[in-house]
Protein backbone atom coordinates (compact mmCIF):
# COMPACT_ATOMS: atom_id res chain seq x y z
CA UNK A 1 -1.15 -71.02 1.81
CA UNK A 2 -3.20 -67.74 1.91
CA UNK A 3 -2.55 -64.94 -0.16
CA UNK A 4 -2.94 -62.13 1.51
CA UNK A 5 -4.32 -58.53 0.22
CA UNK A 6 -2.08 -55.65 0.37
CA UNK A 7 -3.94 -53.23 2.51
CA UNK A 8 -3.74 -49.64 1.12
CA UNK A 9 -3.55 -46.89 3.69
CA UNK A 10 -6.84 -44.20 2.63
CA UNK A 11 -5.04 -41.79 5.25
CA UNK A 12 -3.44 -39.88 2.55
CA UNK A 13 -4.44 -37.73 -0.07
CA UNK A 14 -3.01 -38.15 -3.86
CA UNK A 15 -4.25 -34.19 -4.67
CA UNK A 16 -1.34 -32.25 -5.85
CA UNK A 17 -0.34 -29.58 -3.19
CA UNK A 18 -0.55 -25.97 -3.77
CA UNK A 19 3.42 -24.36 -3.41
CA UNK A 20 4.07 -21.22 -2.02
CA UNK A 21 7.19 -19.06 -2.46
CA UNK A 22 9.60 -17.99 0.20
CA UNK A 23 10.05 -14.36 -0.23
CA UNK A 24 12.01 -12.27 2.04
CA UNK A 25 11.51 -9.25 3.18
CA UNK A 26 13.98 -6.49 2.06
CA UNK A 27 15.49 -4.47 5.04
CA UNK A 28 14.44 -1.33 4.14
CA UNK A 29 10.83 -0.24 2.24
CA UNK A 30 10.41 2.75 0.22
CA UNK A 31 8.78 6.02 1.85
CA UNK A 32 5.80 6.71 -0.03
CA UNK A 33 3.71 10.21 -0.28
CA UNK A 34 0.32 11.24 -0.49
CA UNK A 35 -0.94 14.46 -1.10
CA UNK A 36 -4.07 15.81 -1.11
CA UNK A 37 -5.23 16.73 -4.70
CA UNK A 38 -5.94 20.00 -4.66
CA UNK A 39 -6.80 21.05 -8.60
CA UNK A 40 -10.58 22.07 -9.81
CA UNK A 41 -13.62 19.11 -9.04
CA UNK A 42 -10.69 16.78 -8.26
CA UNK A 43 -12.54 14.35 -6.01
CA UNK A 44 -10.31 11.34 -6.28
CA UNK A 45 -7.07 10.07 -3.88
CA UNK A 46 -4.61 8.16 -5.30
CA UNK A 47 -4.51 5.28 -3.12
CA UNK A 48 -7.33 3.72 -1.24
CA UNK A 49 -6.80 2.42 2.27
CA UNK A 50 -6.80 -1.24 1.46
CA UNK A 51 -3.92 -0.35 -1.24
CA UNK A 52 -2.15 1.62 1.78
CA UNK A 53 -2.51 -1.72 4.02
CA UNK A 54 -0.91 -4.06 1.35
CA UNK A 55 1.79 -1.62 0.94
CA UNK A 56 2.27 -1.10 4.93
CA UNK A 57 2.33 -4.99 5.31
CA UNK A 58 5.32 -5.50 2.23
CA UNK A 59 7.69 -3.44 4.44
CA UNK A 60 6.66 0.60 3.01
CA UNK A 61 5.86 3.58 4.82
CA UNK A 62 3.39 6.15 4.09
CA UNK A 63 2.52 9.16 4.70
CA UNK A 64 -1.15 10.84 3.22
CA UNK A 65 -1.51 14.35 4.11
CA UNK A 66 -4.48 15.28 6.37
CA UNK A 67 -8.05 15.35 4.53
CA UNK A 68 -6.49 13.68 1.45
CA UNK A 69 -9.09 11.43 1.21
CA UNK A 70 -12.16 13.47 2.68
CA UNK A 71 -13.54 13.99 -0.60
CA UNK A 72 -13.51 10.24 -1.75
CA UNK A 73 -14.97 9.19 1.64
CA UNK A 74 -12.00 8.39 3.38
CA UNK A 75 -10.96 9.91 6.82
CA UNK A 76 -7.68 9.58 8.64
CA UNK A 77 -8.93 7.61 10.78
CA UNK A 78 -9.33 4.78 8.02
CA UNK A 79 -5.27 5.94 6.87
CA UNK A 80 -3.94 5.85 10.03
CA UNK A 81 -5.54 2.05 10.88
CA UNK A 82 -4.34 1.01 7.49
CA UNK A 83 -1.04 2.31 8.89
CA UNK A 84 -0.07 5.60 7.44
CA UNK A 85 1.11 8.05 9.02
CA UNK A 86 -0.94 11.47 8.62
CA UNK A 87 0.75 14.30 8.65
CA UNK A 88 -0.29 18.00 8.61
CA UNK A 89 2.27 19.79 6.46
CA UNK A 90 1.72 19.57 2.88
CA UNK A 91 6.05 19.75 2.83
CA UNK A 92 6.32 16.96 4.96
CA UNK A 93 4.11 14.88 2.21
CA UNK A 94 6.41 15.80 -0.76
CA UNK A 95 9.91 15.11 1.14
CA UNK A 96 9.04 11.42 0.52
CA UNK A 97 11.17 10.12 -2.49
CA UNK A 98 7.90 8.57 -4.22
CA UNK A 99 4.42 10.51 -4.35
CA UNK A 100 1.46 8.65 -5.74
CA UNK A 101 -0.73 11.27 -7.59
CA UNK A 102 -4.11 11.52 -9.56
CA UNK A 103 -3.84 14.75 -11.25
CA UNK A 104 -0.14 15.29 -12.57
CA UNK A 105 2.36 17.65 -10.68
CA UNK A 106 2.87 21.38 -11.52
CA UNK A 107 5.49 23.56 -10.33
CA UNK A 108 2.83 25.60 -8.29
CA UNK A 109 1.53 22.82 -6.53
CA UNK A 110 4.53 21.49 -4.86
CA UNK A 111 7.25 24.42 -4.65
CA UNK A 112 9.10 22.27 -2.06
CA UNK A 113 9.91 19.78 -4.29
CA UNK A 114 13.47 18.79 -5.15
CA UNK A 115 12.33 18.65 -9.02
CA UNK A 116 10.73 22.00 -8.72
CA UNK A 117 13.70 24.17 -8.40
């Protein structure tokens, strides 16, 4: 009688496999401002294009007020294919219930404001 060899199958892989996590999308995203920054040699933006992509694909919306980012190097153009939405109206910016800042808020800079009043 002949014993015969189990044959072992090389068609699979014993590595462990990486896990990923099912996360759902929430129905609604928050609405997220950015003005321009408008105090003395203030050459920074708050949020970078990239940053506004990551936050456009999670389900946000944002809105960067035109020439926000002209003095980091950033036009609309790079906003708007990130996809932000550029408005003109510095109001329009601050109706959002979250603005993303550099230089901290003062009562002269945003009179529209709901915390303002």
């Amino acid at each position: 009688m002949s014993q015969q060899k189990p044959k072992i199958s090389t068609s699979f892989s014993y590595e462990t496999l990486e896990e990923t996590l099912d996360i759902k999308p929430r129905a609604e995203g928050m609405s997220i401002g950015i003005p321009r920054e408008i105090a003395f040699q203030e050459n920074r933006i708050a949020l970078t294009p990239d940053a506004v992509s990551v936050l456009i694909n999670n389900g946000h919306q944002v809105v960067v007020e035109h020439n926000a980012g002209e003095a980091s190097h950033f036009r609309d153009r790079d906003y708007s294919e990130a996809g932000a939405k550029i408005v003109y109206d510095r109001a329009e910016v601050f109706k959002a219930p979250v603005l993303v800042k550099v230089h901290p808020s003062l009562k002269k800079i945003c009179p529209c404001c709901k915390w303002a009043s």
